[in-house]
Protein backbone atom coordinates (compact mmCIF):
# COMPACT_ATOMS: atom_id res chain seq x y z
CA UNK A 1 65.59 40.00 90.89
CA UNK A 2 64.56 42.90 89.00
CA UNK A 3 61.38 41.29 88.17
CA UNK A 4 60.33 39.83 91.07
CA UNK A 5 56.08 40.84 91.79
CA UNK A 6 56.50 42.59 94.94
CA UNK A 7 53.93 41.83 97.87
CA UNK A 8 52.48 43.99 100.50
CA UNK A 9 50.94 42.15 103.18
CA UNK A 10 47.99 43.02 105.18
CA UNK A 11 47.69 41.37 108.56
CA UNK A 12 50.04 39.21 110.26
CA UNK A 13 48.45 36.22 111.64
CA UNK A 14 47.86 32.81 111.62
CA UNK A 15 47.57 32.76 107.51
CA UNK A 16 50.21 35.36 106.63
CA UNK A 17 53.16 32.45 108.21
CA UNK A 18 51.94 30.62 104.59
CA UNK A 19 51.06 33.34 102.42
CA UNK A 20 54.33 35.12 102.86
CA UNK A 21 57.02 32.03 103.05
CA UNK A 22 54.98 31.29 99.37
CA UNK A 23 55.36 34.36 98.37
CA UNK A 24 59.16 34.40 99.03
CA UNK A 25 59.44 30.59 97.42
CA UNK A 26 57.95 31.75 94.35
CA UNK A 27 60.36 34.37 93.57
CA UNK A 28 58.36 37.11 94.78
CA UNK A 29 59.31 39.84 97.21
CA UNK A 30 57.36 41.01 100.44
CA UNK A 31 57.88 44.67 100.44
CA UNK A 32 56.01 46.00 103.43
CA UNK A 33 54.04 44.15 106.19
CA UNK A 34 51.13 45.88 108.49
CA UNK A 35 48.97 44.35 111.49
CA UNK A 36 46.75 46.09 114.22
CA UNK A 37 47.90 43.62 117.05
CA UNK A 38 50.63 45.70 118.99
CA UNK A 39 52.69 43.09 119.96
CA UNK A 40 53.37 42.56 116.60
CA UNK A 41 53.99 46.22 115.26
CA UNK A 42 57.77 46.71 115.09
CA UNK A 43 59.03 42.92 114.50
CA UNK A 44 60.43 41.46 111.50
CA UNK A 45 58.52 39.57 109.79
CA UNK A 46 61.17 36.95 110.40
CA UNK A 47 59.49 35.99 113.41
CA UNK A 48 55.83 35.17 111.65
CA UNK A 49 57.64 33.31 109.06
CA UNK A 50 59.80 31.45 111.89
CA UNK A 51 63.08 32.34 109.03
CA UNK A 52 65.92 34.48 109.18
CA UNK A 53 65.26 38.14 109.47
CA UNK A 54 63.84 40.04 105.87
CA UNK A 55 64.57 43.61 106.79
CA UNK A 56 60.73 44.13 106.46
CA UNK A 57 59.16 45.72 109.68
CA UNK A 58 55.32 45.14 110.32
CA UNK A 59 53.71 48.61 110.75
CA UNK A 60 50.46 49.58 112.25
CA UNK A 61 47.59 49.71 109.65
CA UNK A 62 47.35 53.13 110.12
CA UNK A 63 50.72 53.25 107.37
CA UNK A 64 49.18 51.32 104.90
CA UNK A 65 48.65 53.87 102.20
CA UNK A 66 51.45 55.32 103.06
CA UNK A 67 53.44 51.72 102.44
CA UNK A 68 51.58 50.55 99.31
CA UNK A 69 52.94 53.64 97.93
CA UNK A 70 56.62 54.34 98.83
CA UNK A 71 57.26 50.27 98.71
CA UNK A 72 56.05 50.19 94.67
CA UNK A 73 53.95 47.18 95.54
CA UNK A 74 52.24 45.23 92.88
CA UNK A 75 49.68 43.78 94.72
CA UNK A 76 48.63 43.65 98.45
CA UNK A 77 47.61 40.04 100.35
CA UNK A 78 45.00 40.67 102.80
CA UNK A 79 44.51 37.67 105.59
CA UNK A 80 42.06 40.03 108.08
CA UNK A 81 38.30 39.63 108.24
CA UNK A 82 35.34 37.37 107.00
CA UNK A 83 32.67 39.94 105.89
CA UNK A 84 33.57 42.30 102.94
CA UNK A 85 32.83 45.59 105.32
CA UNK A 86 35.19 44.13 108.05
CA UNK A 87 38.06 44.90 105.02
CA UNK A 88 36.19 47.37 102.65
CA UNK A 89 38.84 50.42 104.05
CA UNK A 90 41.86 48.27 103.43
CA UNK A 91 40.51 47.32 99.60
CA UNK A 92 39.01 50.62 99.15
CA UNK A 93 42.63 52.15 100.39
CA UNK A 94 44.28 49.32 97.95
CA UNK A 95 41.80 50.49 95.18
CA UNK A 96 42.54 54.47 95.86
CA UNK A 97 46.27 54.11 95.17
CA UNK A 98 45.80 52.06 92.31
CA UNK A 99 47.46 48.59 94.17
CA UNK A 100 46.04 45.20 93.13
CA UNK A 101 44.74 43.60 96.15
CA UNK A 102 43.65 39.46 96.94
CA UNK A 103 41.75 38.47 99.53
CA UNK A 104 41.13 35.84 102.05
CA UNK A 105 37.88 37.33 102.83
CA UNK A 106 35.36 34.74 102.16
CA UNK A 107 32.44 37.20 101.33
CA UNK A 108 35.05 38.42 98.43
CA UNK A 109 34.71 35.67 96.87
CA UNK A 110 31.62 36.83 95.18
CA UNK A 111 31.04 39.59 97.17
CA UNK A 112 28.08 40.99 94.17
CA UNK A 113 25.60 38.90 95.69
CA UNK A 114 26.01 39.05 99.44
CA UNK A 115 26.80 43.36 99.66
CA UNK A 116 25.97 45.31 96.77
CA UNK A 117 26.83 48.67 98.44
CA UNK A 118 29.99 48.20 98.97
CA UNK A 119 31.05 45.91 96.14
CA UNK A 120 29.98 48.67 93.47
CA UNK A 121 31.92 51.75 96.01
CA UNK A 122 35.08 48.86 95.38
CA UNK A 123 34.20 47.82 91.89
CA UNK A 124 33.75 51.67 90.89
CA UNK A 125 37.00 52.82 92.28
CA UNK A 126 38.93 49.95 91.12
CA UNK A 127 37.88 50.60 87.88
CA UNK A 128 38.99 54.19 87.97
CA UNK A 129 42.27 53.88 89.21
CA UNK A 130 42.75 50.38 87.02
CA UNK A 131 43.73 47.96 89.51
CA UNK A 132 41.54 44.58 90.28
CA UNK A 133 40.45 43.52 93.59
CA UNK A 134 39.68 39.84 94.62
CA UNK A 135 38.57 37.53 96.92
CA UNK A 136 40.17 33.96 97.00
CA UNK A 137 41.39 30.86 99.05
CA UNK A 138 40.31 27.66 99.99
CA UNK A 139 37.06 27.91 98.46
CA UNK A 140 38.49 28.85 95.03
CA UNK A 141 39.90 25.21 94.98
CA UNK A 142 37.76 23.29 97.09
CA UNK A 143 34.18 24.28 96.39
CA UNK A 144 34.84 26.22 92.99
CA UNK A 145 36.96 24.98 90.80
CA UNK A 146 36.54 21.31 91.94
CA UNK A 147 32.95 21.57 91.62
CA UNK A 148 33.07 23.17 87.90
CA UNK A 149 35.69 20.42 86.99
CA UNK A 150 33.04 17.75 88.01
CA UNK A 151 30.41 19.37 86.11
CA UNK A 152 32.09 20.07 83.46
CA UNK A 153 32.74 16.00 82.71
CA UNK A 154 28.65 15.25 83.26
CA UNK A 155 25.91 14.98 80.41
CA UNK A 156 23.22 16.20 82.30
CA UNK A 157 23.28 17.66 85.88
CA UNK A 158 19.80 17.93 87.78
CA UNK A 159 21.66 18.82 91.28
CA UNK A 160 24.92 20.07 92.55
CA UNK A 161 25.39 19.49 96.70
CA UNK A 162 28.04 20.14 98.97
CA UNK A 163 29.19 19.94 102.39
CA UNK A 164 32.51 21.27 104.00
CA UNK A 165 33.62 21.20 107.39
CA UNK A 166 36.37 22.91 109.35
CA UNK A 167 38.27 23.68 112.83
CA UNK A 168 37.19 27.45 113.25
CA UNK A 169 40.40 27.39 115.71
CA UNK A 170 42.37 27.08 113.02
CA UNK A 171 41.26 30.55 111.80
CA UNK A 172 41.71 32.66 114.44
CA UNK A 173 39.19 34.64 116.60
CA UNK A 174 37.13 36.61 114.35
CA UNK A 175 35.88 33.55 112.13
CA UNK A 176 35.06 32.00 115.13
CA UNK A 177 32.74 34.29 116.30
CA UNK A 178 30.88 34.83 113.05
CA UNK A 179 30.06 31.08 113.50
CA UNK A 180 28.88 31.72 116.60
CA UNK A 181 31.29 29.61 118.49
CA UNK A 182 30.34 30.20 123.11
CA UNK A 183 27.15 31.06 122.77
CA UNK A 184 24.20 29.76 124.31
CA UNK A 185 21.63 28.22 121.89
CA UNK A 186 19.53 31.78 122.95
CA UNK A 187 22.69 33.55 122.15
CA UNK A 188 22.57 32.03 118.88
CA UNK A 189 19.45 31.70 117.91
CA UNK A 190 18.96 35.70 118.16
CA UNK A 191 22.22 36.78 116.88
CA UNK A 192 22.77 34.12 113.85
CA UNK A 193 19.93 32.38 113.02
CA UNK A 194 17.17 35.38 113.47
CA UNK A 195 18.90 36.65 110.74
CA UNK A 196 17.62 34.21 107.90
CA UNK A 197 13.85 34.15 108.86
CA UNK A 198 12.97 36.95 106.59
CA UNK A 199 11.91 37.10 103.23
CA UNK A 200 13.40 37.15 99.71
CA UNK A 201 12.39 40.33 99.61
CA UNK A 202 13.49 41.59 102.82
CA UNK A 203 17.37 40.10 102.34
CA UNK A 204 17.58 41.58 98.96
CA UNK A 205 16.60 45.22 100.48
CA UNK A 206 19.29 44.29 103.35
CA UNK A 207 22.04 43.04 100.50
CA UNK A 208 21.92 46.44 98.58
CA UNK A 209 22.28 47.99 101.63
CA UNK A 210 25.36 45.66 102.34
CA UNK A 211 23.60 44.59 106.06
CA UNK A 212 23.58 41.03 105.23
CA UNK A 213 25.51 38.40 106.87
CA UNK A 214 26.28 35.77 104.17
CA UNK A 215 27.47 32.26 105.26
CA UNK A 216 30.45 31.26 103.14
CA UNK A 217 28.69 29.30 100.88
CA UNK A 218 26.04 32.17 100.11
CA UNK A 219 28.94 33.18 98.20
CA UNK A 220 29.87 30.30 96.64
CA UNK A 221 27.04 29.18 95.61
CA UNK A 222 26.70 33.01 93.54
CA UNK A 223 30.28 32.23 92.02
CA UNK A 224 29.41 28.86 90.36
CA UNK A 225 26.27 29.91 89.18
CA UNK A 226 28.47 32.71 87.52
CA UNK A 227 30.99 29.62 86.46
CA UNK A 228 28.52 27.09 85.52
CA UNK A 229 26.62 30.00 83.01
CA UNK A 230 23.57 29.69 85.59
CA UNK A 231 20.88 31.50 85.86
CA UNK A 232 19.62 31.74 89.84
CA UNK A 233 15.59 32.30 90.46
CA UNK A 234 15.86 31.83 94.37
CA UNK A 235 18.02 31.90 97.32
CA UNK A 236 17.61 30.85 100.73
CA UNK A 237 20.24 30.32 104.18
CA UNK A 238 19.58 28.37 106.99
CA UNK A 239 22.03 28.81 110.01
CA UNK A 240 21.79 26.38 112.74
CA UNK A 241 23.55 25.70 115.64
CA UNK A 242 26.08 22.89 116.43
CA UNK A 243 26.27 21.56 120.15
CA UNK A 244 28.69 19.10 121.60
CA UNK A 245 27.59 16.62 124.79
CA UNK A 246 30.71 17.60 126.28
CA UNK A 247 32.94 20.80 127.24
CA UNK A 248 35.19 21.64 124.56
CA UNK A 249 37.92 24.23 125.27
CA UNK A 250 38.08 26.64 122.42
CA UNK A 251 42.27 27.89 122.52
CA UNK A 252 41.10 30.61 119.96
CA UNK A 253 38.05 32.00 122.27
CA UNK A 254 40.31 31.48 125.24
CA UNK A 255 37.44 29.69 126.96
CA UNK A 256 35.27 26.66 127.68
CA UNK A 257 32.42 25.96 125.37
CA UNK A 258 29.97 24.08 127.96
CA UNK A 259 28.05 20.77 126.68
CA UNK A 260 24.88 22.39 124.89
CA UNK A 261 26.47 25.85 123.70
CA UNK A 262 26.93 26.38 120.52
CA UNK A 263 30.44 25.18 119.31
CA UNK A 264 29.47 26.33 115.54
CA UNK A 265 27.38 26.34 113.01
CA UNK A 266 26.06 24.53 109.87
CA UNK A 267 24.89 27.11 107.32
CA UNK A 268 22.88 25.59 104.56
CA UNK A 269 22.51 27.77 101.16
CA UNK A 270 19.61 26.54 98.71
CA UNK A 271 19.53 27.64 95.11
CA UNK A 272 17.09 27.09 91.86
CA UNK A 273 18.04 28.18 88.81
CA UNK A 274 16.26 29.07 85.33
CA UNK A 275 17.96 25.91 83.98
CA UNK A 276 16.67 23.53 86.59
CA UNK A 277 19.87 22.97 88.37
CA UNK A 278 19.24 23.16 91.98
CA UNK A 279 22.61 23.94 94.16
CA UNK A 280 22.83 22.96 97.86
CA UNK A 281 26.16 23.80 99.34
CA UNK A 282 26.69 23.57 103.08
CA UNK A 283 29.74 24.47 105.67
CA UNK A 284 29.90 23.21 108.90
CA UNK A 285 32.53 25.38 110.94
CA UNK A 286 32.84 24.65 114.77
CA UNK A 287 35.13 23.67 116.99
CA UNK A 288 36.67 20.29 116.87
CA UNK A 289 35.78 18.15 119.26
CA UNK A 290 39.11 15.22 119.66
CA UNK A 291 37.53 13.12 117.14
CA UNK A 292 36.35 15.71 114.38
CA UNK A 293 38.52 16.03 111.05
CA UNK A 294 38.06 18.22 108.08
CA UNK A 295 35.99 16.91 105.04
CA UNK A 296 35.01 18.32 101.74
CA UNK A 297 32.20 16.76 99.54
CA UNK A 298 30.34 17.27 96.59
CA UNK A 299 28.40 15.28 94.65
CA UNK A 300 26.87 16.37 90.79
CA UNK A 301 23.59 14.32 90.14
CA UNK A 302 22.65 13.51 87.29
CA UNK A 303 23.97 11.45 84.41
CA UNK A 304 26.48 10.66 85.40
CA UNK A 305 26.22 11.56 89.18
CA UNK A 306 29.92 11.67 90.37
CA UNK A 307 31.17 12.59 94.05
CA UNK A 308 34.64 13.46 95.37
CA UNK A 309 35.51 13.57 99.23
CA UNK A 310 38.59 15.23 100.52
CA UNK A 311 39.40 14.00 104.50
CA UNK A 312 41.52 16.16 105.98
CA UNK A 313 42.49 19.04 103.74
CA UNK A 314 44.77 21.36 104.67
CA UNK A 315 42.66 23.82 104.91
CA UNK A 316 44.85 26.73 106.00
CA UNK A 317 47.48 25.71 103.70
CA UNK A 318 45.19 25.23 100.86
CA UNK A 319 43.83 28.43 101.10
CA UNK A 320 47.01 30.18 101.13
CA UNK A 321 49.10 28.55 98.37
CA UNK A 322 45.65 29.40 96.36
CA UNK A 323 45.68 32.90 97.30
CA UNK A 324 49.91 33.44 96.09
CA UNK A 325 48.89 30.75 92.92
CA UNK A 326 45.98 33.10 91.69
CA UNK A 327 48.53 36.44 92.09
CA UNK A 328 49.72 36.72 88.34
CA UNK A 329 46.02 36.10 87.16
CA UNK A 330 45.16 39.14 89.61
CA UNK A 331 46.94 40.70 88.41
CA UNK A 332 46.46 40.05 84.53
CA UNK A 333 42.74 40.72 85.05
CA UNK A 334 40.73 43.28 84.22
CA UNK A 335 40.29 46.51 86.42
CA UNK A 336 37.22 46.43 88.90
CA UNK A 337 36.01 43.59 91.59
CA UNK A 338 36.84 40.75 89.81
CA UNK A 339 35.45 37.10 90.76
CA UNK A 340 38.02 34.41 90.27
CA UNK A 341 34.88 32.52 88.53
CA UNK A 342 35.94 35.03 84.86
CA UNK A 343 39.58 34.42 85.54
CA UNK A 344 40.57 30.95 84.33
CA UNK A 345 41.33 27.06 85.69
CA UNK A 346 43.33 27.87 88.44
CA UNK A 347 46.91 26.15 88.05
CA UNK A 348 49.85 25.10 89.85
CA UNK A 349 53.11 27.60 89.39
CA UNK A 350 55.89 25.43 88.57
CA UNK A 351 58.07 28.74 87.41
CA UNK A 352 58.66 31.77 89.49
CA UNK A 353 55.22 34.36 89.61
CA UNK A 354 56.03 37.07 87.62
CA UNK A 355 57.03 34.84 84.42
CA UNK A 356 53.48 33.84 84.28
CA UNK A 357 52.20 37.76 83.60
CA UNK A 358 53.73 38.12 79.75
CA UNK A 359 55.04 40.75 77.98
């Protein structure tokens, strides 16, 4: 189809089996495919879709500049890293060739308050070259627009709180770490949780140097503040560890998470605002023990106070039918770092993507 949006995608694991099927389902086109794992360099991407073979070849990331180029891409998926400087080459390469790119990065999500350095180097050169840069996914839905929707049917709000749990082996290995999934409570309390016993002070010198480590919600706490029109006075982040009084194998970590280590983490993000609407958003990501499921709930207090629960999401799902569902409104947006918060209700895409970009 002539205009079909055509898709470059940017590491081919667990999440790209979703975001690329979608992709294809929605009338778009995967033009080019890249991954750093060499046992995956040279396949089709046939056999991460589990389909029949596309005549697209994953390359090695070195190509990727390269590939956005000579494949006339439209916009690049990228299903890598957590923190915004584990994928600030691949955006910034997206951003120097003029490519739009979406992200599953969580930081990305509102990446202005977590990492100022590098946001502004993407945000500048975005801007130049007139292409838009996001970060998207599970949280767009799930603690985002959900959240706004809620608030947006209430006379008066006092509180906003949330909690969100999830199987960090459904992520793959680098999420799993960040939560600080095998380590000894030591381990943990020294390499996570030393982290957040500064000052305000002290973590906003470290965020516009872009040495911060944000939980998720950090982030999403910033983006409905942004959606909500609020104005935030104080942030704070509380790792701590989660333990389990049994060994939990961990297929991900490829090991065995003794009874007392640190299977995860609950990260709790405070926030006051000018308006007097505190925020409290928490994620819980560990490894599931046999009788742990996903949940996602949020309650607004205040008149009315109203609370959804989700039990057992799809998270991984979720996230990527959100990431191909926000593509044409990527795309549509204006040129920079662009939060999904100043780009409209996200919506289901009953028609094929690139009818929903105009004229």
């Amino acid at each position: 189809m002539e205009n079909e949006i055509r898709v470059l995608q940017v590491g081919c694991g667990k999440m790209s089996k979703y975001t690329m099927r979608y992709v294809y389902e929605h009338g778009g086109k995967i033009v080019g495919a890249v991954d750093i794992d060499e046992s995956l360099i040279g396949k089709d991407i046939a056999s991460v879709i589990d389909c029949e073979k596309k005549g697209i070849v994953i390359e090695p990331l070195k190509k990727l500049e390269d590939l956005l180029i000579t494949s006339k891409a439209d916009i690049a998926i990228v299903t890598t890293m957590s923190l915004l400087n584990d994928v600030k080459d691949v955006l910034m390469t997206c951003a120097k060739v003029g490519v739009n790119a979406i992200t599953t990065c969580e930081e990305a999500f509102f990446a202005s308050n977590s990492n100022t350095k590098d946001f502004n180097d993407i945000d500048a050169l975005a801007k130049t070259t007139g292409c838009t840069i996001c970060g998207s996914g599970y949280q767009d839905f799930a603690w985002g627009n959900l959240v706004a929707t809620l608030a947006g049917c209430s006379h008066k709000i006092t509180k906003i709180k949330g909690s969100s749990s999830y199987n960090v082996e459904d992520y793959g290995i680098a999420l799993a770490k960040a939560h600080g999934a095998g380590l000894s409570l030591e381990q943990f309390d020294k390499e996570v949780a030393s982290y957040d016993r500064i000052s305000q002070q002290e973590r906003e010198a470290m965020i516009n140097k872009g040495t911060f480590a944000p939980s998720y919600m950090w982030n999403v706490v910033g983006w409905l503040a942004d959606k909500l029109n609020l104005e935030i006075t104080s942030m704070d982040q509380k790792c701590v560890p989660i333990t389990h009084e049994k060994d939990i194998e961990s297929k991900t970590l490829n090991m065995t998470i003794k009874a007392g280590e640190a299977t995860g983490m609950s990260a709790i993000v405070t926030a006051n605002t000018k308006e007097g609407i505190t925020i409290e958003a928490q994620c819980i990501g560990k490894v599931y023990a046999p009788e742990d499921i996903d949940t996602n709930v949020w309650t607004v207090e205040g008149e009315p106070s109203t609370t959804v629960t989700i039990n057992n999401p799809d998270t991984v799902a979720l996230t990527c039918a959100n990431i191909v569902n926000r593509i044409p409104d990527v795309i549509k947006a204006a040129p920079g770092f662009i939060a999904t918060s100043q780009m409209g209700e996200l919506t289901y895409k009953t028609k094929d993507l690139h009818e929903y970009l105009g004229k």
